[in-house]
Every structure is written in C-alpha cells, then in structure tokens.
Protein backbone atom coordinates (compact mmCIF):
# COMPACT_ATOMS: atom_id res chain seq x y z
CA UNK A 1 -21.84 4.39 3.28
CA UNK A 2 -20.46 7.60 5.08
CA UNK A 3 -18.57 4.91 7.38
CA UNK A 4 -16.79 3.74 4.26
CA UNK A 5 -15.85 7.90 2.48
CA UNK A 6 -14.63 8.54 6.00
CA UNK A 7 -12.58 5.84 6.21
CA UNK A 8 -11.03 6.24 2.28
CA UNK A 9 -10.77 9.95 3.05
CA UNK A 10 -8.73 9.38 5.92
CA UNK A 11 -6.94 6.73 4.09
CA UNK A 12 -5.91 9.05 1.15
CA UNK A 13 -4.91 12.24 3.45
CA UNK A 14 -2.45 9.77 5.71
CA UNK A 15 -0.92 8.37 1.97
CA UNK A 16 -0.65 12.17 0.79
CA UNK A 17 0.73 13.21 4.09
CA UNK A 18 3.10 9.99 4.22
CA UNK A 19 4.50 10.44 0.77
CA UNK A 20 4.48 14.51 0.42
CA UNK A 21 7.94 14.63 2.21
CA UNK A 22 9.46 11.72 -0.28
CA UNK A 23 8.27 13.87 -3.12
CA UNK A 24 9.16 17.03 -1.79
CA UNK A 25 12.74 15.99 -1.28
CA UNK A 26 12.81 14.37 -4.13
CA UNK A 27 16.81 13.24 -4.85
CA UNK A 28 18.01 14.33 -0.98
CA UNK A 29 15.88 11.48 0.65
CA UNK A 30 17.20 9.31 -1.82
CA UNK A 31 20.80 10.41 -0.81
CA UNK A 32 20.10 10.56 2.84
CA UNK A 33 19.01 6.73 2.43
CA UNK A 34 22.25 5.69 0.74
CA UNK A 35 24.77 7.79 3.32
CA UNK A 36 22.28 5.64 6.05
CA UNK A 37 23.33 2.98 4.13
CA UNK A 38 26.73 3.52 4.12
CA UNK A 39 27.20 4.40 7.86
CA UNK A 40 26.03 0.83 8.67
CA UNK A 41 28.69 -0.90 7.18
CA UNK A 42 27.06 -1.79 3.50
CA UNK A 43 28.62 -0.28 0.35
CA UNK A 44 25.93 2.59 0.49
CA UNK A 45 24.50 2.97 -3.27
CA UNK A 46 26.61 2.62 -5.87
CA UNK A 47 24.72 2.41 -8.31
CA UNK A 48 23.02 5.73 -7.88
CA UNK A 49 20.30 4.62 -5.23
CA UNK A 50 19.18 1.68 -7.09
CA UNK A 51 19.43 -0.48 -4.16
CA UNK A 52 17.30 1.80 -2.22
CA UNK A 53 14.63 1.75 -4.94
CA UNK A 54 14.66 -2.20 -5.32
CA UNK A 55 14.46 -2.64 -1.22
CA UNK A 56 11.45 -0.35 -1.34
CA UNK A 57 9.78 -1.72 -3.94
CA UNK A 58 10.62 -5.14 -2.93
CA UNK A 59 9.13 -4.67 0.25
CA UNK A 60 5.92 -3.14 -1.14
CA UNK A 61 5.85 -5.62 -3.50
CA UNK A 62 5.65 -8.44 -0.57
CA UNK A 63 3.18 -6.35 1.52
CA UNK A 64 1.23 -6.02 -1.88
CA UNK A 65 0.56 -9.48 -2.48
CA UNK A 66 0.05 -10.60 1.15
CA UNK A 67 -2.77 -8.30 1.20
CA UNK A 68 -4.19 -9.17 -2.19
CA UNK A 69 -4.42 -12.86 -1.35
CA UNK A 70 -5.63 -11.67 2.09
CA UNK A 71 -8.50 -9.85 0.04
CA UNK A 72 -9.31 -12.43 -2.24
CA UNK A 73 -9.38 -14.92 1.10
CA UNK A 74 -12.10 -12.79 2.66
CA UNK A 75 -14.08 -12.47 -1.13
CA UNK A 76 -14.29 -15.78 -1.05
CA UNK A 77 -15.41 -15.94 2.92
CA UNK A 78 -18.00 -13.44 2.23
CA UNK A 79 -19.27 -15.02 -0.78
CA UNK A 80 -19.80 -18.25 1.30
CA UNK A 81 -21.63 -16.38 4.13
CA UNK A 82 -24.08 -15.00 1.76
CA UNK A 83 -24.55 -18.63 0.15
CA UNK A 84 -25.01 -19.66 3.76
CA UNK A 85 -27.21 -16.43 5.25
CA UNK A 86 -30.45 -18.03 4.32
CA UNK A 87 -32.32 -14.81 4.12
CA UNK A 88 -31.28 -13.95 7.60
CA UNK A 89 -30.80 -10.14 7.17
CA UNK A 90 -27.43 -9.89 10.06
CA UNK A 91 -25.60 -12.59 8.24
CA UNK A 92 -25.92 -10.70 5.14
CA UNK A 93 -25.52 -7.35 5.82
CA UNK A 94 -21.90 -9.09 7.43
CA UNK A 95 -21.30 -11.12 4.57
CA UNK A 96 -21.52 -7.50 2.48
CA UNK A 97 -19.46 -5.77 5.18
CA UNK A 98 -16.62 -8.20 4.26
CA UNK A 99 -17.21 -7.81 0.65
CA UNK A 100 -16.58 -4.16 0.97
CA UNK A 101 -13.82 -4.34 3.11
CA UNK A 102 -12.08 -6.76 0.95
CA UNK A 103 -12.66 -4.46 -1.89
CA UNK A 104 -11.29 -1.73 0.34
CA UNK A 105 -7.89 -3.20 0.66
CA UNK A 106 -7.60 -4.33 -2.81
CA UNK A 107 -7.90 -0.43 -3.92
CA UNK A 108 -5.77 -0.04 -0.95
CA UNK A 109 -3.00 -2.68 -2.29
CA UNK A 110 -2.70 -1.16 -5.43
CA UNK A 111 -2.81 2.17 -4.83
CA UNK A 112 0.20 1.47 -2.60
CA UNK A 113 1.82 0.26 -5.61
CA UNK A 114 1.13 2.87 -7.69
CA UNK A 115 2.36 5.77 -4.96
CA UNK A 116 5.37 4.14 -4.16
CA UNK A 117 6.56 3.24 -8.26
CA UNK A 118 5.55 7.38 -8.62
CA UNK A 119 7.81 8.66 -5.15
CA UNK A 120 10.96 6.18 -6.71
CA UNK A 121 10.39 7.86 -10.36
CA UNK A 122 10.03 11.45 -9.12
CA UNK A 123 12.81 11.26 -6.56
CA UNK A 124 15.30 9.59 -9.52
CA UNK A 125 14.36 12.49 -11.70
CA UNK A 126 14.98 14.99 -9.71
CA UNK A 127 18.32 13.59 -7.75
C-alpha cells in the first residue's frame, strides 16, 4: 500500500510540476506555440491558438484512449489470473497487483484529460 501513495504522490507532483509553467504563462505559451508555428512554414494560428489547443487535445485524446483500452486489457488479464490462481496465494497477490495497476492508469488517463482541458481553458482566458 505505501508502494502504491508513493508512486501517486510522485505521479501528482511531476503533473503539477509539468503543467505549473503552462498555467503560469497562461496566454504567452499559447503565443510562443503559434510564432513556433509560424517559423516552420504553417500559417501559425489564426484563429487565435485554436489549432494549438485542438493538436494538444487531439494528441491527449489518442494517448487517452490507448491507455484506457490498455487498462481495461490488463482488468480483464487480471480477472482471468484470479479465476485461474486456484488458491495459490503468488498468483493472486499478482493477479491483484495488475488489478491495481490497471486502476492506476485509468485515474492516470483521466486525470490527464482533465489537466490538460483546464491548462487550454486557463491559458485562453488569460491570453
């Protein structure tokens, strides 16, 4: 159990720490994105840095649902291993590891979806 708070505390402190700067910046990261964008030959964002937005969430979006059916993959795998453990107390405790680790990245999954739709928001209300 302390293997699995270490591992979500360390989890949420690298999310904080990866997304304080976006929010911090708010509208400038935004607009560093779109001259980026423009420098490399594309029309930059001329819609206001709705093209930035819809890559970003597009690729979350992708990563998202690769690692959901990943998850739900392994849920099934673990529930099979614990059909198949027939009592024998190492195949169990791994079919539970898997459970939990599944559940992990489902929590994981979303709450990537949820930072990322909250950074777009606060860095289009403040640019």
């Amino acid at each position: 159990m302390k293997n699995i708070l270490m591992t979500l505390s360390i989890m949420t402190l690298t999310l904080i720490a990866g997304i304080a700067p976006a929010l911090a910046l708010g509208g400038a990261a935004t607009d560093q994105a779109c001259k980026g964008l423009s420098q490399v030959g594309s029309d930059g964002c001329g819609s206001g840095g709705k093209q930035v937005d819809n890559v970003l969430r597009t690729v979350v979006s992708i990563i998202s649902y690769v690692a959901g059916a990943v998850a739900i993959i392994m849920v099934m795998i673990s529930g099979f291993n614990f059909m198949t453990a027939n009592g024998d107390a190492q195949k169990i405790t791994t079919a539970k590891n898997s459970l939990i680790y599944a559940m992990i990245g489902i929590a994981v999954a979303a709450s990537a979806q949820v930072i990322v739709n909250f950074a777009v928001r606060a860095g289009n209300s403040t640019g």
